[in-house]
PDB file of N, CA and C in Angstrom:
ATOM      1  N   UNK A   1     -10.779  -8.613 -25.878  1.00  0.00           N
ATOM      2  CA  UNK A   1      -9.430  -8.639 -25.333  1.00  0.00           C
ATOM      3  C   UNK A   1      -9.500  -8.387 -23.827  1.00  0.00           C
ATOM      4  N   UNK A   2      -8.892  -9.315 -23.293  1.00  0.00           N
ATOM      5  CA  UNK A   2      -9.139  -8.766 -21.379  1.00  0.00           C
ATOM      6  C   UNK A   2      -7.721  -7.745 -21.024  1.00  0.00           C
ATOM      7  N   UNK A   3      -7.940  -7.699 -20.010  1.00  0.00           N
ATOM      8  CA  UNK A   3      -7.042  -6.628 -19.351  1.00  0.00           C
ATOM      9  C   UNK A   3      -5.922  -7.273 -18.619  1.00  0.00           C
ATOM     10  N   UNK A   4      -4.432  -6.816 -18.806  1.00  0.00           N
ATOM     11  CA  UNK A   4      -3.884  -7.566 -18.545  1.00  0.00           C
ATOM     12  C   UNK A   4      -4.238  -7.054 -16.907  1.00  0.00           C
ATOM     13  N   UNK A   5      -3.730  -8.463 -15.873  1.00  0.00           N
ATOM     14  CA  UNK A   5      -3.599  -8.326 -14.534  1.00  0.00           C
ATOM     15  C   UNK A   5      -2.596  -7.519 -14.005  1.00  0.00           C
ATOM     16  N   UNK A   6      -2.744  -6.490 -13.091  1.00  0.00           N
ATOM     17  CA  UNK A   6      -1.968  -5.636 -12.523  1.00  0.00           C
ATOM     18  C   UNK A   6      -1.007  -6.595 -11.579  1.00  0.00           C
ATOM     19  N   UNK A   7       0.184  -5.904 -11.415  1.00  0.00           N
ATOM     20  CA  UNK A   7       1.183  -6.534 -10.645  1.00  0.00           C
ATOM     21  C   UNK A   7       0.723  -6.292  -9.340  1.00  0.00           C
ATOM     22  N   UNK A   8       1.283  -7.336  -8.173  1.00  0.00           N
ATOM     23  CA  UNK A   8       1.143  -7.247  -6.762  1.00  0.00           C
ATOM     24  C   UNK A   8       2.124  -7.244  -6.208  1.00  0.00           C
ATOM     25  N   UNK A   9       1.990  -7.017  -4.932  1.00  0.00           N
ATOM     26  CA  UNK A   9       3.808  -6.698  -4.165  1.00  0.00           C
ATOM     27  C   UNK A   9       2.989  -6.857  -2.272  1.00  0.00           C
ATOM     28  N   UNK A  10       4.479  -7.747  -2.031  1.00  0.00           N
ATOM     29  CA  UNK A  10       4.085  -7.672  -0.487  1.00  0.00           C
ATOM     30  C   UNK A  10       3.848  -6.414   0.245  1.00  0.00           C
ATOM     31  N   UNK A  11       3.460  -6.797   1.258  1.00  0.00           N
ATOM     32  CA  UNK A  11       3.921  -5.603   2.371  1.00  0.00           C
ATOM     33  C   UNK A  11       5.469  -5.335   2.388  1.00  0.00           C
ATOM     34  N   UNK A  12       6.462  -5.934   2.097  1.00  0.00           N
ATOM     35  CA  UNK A  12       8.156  -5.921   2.204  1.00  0.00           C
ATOM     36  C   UNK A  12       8.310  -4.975   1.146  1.00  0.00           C
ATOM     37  N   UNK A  13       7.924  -5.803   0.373  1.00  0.00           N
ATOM     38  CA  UNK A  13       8.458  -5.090  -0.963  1.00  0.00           C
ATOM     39  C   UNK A  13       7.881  -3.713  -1.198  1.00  0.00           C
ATOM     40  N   UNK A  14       6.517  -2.963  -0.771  1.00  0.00           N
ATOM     41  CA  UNK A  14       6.560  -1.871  -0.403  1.00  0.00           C
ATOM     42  C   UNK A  14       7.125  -0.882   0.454  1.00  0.00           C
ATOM     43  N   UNK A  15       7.401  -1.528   1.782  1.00  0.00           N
ATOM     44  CA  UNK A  15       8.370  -0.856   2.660  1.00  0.00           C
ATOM     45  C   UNK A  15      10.338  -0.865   1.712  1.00  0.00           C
ATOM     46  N   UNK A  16      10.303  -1.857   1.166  1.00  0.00           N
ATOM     47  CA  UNK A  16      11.814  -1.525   0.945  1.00  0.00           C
ATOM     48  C   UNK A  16      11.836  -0.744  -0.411  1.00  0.00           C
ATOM     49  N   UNK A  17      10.970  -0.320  -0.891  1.00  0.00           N
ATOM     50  CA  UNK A  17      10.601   0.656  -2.321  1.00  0.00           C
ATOM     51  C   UNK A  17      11.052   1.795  -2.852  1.00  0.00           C
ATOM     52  N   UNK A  18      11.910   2.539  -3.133  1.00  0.00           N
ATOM     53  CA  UNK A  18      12.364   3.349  -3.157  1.00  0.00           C
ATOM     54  C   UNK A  18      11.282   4.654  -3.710  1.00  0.00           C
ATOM     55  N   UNK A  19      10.120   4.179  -4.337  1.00  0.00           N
ATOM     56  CA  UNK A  19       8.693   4.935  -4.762  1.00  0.00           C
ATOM     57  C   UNK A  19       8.479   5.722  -3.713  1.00  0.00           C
ATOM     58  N   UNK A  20       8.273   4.964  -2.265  1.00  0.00           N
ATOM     59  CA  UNK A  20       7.418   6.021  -1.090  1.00  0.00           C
ATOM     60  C   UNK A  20       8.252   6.470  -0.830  1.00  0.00           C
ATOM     61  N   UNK A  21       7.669   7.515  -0.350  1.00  0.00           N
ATOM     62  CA  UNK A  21       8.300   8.618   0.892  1.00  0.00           C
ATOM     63  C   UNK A  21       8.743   7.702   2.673  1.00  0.00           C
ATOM     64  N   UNK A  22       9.115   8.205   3.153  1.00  0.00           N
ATOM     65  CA  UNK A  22       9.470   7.699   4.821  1.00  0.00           C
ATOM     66  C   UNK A  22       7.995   7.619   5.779  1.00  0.00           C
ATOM     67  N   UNK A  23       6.988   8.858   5.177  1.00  0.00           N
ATOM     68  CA  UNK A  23       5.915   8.710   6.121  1.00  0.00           C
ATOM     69  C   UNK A  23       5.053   7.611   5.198  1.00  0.00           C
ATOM     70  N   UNK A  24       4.831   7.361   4.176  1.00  0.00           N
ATOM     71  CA  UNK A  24       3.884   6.674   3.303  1.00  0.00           C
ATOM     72  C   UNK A  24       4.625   5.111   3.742  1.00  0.00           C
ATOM     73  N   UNK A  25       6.231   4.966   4.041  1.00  0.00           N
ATOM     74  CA  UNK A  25       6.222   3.426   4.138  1.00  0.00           C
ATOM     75  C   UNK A  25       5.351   3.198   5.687  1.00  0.00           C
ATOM     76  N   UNK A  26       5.537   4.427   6.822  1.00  0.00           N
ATOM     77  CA  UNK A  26       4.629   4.277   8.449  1.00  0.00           C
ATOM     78  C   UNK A  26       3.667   4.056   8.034  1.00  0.00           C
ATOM     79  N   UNK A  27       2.443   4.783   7.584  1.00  0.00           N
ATOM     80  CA  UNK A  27       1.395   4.227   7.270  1.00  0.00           C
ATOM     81  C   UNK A  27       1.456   2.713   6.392  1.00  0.00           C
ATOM     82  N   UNK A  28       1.724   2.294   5.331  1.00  0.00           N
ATOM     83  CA  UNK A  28       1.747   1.118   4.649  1.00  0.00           C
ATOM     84  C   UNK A  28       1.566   0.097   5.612  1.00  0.00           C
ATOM     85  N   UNK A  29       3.414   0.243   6.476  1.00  0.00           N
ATOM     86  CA  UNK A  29       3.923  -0.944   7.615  1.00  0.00           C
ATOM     87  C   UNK A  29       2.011  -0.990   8.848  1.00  0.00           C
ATOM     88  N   UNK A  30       1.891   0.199   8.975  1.00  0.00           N
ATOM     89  CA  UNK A  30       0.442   0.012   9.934  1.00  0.00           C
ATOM     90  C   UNK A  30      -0.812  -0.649   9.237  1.00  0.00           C
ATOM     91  N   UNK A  31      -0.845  -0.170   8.313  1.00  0.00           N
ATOM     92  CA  UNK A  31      -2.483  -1.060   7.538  1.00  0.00           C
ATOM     93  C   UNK A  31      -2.291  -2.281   6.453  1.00  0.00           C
ATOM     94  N   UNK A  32      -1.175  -2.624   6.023  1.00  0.00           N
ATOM     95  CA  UNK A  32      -1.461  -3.589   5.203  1.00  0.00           C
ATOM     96  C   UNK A  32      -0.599  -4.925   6.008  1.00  0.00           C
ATOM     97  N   UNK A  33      -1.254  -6.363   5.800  1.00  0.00           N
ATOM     98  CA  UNK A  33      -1.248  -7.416   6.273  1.00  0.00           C
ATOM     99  C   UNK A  33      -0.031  -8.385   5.733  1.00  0.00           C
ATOM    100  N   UNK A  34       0.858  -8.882   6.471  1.00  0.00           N
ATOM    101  CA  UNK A  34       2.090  -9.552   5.924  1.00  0.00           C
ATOM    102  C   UNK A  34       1.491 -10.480   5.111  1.00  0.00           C
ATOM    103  N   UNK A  35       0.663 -10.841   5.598  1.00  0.00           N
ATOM    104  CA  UNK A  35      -0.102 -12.438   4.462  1.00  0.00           C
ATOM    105  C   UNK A  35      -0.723 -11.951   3.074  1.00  0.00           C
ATOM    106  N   UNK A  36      -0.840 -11.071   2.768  1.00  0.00           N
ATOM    107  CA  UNK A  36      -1.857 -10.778   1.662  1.00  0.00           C
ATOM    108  C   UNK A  36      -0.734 -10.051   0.585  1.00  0.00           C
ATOM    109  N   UNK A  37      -0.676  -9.941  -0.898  1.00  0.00           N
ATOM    110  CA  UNK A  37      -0.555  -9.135  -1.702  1.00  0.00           C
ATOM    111  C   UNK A  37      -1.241  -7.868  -2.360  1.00  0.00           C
ATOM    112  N   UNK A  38      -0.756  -6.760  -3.028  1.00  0.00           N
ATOM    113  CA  UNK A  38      -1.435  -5.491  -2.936  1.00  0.00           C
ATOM    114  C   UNK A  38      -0.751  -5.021  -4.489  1.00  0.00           C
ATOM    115  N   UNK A  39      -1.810  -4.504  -4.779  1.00  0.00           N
ATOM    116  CA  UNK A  39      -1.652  -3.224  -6.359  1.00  0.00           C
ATOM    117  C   UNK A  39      -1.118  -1.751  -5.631  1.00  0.00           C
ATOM    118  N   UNK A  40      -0.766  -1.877  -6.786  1.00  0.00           N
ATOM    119  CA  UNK A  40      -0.273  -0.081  -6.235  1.00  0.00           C
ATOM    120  C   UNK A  40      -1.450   0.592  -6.087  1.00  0.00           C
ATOM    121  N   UNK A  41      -2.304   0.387  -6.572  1.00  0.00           N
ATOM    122  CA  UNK A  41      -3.648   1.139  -6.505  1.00  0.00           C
ATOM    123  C   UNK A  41      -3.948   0.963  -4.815  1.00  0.00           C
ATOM    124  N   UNK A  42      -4.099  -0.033  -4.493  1.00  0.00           N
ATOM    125  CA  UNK A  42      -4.568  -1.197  -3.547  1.00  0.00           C
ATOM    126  C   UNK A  42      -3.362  -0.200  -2.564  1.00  0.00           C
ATOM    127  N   UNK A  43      -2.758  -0.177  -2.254  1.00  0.00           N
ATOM    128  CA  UNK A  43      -1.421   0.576  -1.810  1.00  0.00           C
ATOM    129  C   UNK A  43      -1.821   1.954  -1.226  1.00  0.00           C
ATOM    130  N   UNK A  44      -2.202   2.867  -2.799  1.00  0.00           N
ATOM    131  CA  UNK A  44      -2.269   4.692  -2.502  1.00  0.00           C
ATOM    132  C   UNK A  44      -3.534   4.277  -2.010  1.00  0.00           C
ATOM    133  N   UNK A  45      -4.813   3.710  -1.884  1.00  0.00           N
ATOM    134  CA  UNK A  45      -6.013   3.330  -1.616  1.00  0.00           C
ATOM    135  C   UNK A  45      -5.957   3.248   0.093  1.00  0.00           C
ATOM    136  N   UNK A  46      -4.704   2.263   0.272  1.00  0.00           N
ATOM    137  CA  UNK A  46      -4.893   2.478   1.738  1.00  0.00           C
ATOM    138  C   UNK A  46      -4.450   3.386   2.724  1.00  0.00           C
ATOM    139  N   UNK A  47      -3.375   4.293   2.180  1.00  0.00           N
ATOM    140  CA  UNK A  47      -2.770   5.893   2.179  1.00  0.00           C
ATOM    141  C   UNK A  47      -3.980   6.735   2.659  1.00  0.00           C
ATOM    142  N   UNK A  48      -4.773   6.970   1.514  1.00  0.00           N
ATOM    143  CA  UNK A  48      -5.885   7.976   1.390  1.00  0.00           C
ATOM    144  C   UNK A  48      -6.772   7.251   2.130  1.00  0.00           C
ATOM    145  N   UNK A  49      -7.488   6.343   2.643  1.00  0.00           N
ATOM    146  CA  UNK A  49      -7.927   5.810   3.808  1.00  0.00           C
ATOM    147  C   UNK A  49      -7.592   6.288   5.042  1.00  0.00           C
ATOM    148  N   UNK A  50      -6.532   5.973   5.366  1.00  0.00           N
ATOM    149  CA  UNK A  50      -5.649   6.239   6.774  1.00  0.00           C
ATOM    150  C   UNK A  50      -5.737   7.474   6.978  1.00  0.00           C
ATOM    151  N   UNK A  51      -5.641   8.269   6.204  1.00  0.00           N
ATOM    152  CA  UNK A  51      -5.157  10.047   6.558  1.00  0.00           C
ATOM    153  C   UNK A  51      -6.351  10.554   6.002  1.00  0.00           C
ATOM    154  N   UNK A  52      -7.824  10.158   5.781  1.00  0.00           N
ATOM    155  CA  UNK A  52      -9.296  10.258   5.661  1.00  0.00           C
ATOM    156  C   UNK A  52      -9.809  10.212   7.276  1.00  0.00           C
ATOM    157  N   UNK A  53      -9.096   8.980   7.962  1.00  0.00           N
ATOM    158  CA  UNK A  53      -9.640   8.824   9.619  1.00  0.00           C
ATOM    159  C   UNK A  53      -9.430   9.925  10.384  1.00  0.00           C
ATOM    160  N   UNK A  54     -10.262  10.011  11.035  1.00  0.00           N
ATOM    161  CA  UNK A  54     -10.747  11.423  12.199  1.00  0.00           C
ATOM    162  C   UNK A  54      -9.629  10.850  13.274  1.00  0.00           C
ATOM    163  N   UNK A  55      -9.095  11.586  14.382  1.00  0.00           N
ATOM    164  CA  UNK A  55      -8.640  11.539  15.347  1.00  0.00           C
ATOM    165  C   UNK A  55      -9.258  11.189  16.661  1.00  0.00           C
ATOM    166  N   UNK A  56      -9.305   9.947  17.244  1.00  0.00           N
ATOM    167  CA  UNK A  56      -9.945   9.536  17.928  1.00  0.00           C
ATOM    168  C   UNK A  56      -9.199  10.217  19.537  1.00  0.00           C
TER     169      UNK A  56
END
């Protein structure tokens, strides 16, 4: 039996989400790409990325 495929969502449709918080849509709007689709995984993945980076 395969797995069903996880849903994807623009960059829009994460910023207009009522799920995040106000600082989680700033980060989102900064790292993810208008052209591409994203998992929620794919999403908190790039969250915990961003706020992993050192202060340059």
């Amino acid at each position: 039996m395969t797995k069903p495929k996880a849903s994807t969502f623009t960059k829009m449709q994460f910023l207009q989400s009522e799920q995040r918080s106000g600082w989680e849509k700033d980060i989102l709007a900064a790292v993810l790409d208008d052209r591409n689709t994203y998992t929620v995984a794919e999403a908190d993945k790039a969250i915990q990325n961003y706020l992993k980076k050192g202060v340059k």
